[in-house]
C-alpha atoms as a PDB file:
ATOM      1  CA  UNK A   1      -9.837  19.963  12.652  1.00  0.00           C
ATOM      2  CA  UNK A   2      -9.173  16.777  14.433  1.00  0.00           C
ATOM      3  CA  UNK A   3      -9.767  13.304  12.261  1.00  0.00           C
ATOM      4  CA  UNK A   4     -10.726  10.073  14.247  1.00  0.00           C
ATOM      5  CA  UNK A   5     -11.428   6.828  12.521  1.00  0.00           C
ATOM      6  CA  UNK A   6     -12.401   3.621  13.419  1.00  0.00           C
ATOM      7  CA  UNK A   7     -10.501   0.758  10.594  1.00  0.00           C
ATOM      8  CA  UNK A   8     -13.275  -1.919  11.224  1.00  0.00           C
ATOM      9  CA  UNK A   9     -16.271   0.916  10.971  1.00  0.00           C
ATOM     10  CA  UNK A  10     -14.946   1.929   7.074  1.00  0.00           C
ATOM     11  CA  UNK A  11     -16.272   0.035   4.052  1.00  0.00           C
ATOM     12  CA  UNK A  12     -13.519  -1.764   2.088  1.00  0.00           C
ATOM     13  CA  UNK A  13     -13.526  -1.521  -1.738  1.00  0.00           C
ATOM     14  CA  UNK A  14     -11.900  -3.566  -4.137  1.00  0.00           C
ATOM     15  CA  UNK A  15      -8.812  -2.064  -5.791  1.00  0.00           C
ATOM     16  CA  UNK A  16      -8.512  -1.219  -8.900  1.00  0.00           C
ATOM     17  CA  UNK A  17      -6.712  -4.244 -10.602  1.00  0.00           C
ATOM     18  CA  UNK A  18      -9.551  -7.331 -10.488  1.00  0.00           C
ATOM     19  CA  UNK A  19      -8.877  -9.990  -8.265  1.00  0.00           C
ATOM     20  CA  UNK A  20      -6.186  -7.735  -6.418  1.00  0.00           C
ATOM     21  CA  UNK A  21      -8.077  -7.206  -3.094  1.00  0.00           C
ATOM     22  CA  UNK A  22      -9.331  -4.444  -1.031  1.00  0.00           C
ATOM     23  CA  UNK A  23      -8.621  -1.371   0.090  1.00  0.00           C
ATOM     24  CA  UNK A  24      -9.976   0.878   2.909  1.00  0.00           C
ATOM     25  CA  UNK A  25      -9.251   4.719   3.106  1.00  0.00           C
ATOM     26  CA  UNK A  26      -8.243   6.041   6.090  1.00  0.00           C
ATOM     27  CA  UNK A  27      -6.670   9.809   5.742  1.00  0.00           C
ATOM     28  CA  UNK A  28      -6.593  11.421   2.579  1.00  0.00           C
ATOM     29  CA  UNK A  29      -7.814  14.963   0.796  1.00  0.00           C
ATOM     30  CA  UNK A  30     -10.985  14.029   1.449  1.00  0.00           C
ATOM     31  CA  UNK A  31     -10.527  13.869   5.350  1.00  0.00           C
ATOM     32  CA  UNK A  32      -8.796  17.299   5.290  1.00  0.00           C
ATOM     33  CA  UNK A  33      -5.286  15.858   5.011  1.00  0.00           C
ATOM     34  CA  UNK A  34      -3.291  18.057   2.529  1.00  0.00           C
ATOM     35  CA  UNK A  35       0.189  16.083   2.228  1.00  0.00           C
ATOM     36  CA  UNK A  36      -0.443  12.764   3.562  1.00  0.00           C
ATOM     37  CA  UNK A  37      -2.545   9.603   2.316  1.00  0.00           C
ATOM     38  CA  UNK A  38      -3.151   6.574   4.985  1.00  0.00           C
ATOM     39  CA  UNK A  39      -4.846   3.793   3.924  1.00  0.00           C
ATOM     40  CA  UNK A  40      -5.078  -0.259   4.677  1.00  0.00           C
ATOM     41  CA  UNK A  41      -4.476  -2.892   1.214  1.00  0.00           C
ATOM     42  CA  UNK A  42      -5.927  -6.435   2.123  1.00  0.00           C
ATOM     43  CA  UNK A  43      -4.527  -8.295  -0.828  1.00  0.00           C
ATOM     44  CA  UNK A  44      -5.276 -11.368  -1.756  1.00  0.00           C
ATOM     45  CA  UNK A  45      -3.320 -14.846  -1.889  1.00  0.00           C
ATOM     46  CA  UNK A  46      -3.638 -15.804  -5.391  1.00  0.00           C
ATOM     47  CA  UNK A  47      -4.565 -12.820  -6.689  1.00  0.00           C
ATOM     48  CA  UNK A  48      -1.930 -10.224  -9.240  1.00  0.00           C
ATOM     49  CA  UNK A  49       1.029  -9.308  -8.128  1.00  0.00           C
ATOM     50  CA  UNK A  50       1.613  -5.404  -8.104  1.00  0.00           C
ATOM     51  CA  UNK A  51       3.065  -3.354 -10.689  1.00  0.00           C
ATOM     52  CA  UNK A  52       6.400  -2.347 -10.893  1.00  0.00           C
ATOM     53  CA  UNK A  53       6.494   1.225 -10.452  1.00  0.00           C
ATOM     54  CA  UNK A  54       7.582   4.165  -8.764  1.00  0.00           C
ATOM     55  CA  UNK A  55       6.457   7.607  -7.181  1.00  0.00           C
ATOM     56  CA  UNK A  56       8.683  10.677  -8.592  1.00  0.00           C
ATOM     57  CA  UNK A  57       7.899  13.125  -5.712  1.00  0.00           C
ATOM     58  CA  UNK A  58       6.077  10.823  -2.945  1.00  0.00           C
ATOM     59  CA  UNK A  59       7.279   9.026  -0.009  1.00  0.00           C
ATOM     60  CA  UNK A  60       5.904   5.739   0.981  1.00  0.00           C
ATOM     61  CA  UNK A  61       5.836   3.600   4.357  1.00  0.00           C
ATOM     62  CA  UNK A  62       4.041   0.259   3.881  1.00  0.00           C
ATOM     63  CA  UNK A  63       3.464  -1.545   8.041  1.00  0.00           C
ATOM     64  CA  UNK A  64       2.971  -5.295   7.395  1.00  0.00           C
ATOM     65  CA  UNK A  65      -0.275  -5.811   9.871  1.00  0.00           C
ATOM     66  CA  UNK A  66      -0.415  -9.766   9.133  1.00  0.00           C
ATOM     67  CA  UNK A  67       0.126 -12.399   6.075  1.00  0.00           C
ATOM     68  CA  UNK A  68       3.112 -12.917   4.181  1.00  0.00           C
ATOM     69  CA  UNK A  69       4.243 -10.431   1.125  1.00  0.00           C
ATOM     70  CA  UNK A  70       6.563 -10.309  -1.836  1.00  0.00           C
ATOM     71  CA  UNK A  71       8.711  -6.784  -1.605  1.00  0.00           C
ATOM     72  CA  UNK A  72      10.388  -6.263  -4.529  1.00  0.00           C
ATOM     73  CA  UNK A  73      12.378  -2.598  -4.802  1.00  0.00           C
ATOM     74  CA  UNK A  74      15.199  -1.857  -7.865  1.00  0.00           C
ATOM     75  CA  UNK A  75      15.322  -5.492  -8.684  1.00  0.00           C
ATOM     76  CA  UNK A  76      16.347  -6.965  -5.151  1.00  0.00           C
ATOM     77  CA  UNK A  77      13.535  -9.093  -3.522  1.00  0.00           C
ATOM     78  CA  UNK A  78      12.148  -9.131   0.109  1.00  0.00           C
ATOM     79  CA  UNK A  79       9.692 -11.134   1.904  1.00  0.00           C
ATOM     80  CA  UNK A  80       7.599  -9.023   4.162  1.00  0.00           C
ATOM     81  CA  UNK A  81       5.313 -10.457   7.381  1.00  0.00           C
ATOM     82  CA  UNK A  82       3.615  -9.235  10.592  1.00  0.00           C
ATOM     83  CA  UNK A  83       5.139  -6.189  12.048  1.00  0.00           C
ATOM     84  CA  UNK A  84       7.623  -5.722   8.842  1.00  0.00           C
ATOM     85  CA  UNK A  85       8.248  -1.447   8.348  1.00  0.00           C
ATOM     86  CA  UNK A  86       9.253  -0.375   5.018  1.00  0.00           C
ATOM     87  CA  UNK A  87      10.546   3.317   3.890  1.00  0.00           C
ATOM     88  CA  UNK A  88      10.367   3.949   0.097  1.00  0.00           C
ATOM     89  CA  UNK A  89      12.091   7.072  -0.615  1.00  0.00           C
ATOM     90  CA  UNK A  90      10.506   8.975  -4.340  1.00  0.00           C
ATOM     91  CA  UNK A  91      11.767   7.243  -7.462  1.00  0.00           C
ATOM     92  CA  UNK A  92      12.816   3.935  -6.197  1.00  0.00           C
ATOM     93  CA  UNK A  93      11.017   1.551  -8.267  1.00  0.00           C
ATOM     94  CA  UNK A  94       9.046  -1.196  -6.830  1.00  0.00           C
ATOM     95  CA  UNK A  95       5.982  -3.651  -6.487  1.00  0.00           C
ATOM     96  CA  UNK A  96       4.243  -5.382  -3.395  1.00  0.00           C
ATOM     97  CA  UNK A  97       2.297  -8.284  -3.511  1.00  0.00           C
ATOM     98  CA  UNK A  98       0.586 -11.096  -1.445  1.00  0.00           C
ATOM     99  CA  UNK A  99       2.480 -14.594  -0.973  1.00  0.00           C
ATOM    100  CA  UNK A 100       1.040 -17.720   1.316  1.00  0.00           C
ATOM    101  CA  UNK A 101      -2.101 -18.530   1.790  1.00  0.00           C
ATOM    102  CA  UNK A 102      -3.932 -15.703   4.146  1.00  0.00           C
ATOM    103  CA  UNK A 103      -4.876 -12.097   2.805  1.00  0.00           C
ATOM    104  CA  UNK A 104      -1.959  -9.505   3.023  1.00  0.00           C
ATOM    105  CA  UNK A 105      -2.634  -6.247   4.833  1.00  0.00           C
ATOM    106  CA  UNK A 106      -1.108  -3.655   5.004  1.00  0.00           C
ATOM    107  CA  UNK A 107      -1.113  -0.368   5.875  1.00  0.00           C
ATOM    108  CA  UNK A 108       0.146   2.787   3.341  1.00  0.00           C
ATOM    109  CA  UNK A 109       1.244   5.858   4.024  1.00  0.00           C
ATOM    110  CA  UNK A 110       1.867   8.357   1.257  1.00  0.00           C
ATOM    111  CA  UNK A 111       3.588  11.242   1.879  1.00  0.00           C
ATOM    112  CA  UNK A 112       3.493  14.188  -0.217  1.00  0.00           C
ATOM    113  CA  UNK A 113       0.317  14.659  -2.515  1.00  0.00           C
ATOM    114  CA  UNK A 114      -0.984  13.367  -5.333  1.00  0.00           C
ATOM    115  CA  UNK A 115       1.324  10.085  -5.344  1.00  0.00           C
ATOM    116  CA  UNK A 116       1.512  10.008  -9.014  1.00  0.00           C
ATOM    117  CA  UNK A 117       2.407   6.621  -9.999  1.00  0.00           C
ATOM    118  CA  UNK A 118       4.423   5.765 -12.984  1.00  0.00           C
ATOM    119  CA  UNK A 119       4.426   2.164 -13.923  1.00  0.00           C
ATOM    120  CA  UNK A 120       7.709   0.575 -15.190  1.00  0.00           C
ATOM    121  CA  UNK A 121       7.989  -1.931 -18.473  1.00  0.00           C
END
């Protein structure tokens, strides 16, 4: 079966770390999608950084939509804006979080289900 969405119809929910932003689901289990997870992070200027951390068997695309980001993958550091496309192969460790003074967004692809997340200390 065939899965259309419409981003600005779908109710954004705030992620799980307070103060972090919003996320909206787009494809997932849920939809019917059995290896892939799509969804859009709005995070906010200000707000947490991400946690260090890395997927052992999941692949992960992040496409910078607007704002200005902090990319941070096996220690190296990247600044991510508007039209920005980032590959993340499984096991690279890294973190993602908003910079300047607009929200972040971003869309992420997961590939390969459940992205188990293991944070690092």
């Amino acid at each position: 079966m065939v899965t259309i969405v419409n981003i600005g119809t779908l109710k954004a929910v705030p992620m799980p770390e307070p103060g972090r932003g919003r996320h909206v689901a787009l494809i997932n289990p849920e939809t019917g999608a059995r290896s892939v997870d799509v969804h859009v992070n709005i995070l906010r200027p200000g707000g947490p950084d991400g946690r260090y951390h890395y997927h052992p068997a999941t692949e992960n695309v992040y496409i910078v939509l607007g704002g200005t980001g902090r990319f941070v993958a096996e220690g190296k550091e990247y600044t991510l804006s508007k039209d920005d496309v980032v590959f993340i192969p499984p096991n690279v460790r890294h973190s993602l979080s908003a910079r300047g003074d607009v929200d972040f967004t971003v869309v992420e692809i997961y590939s390969g289900l459940p992205a188990e997340m293991r944070t690092v200390d």
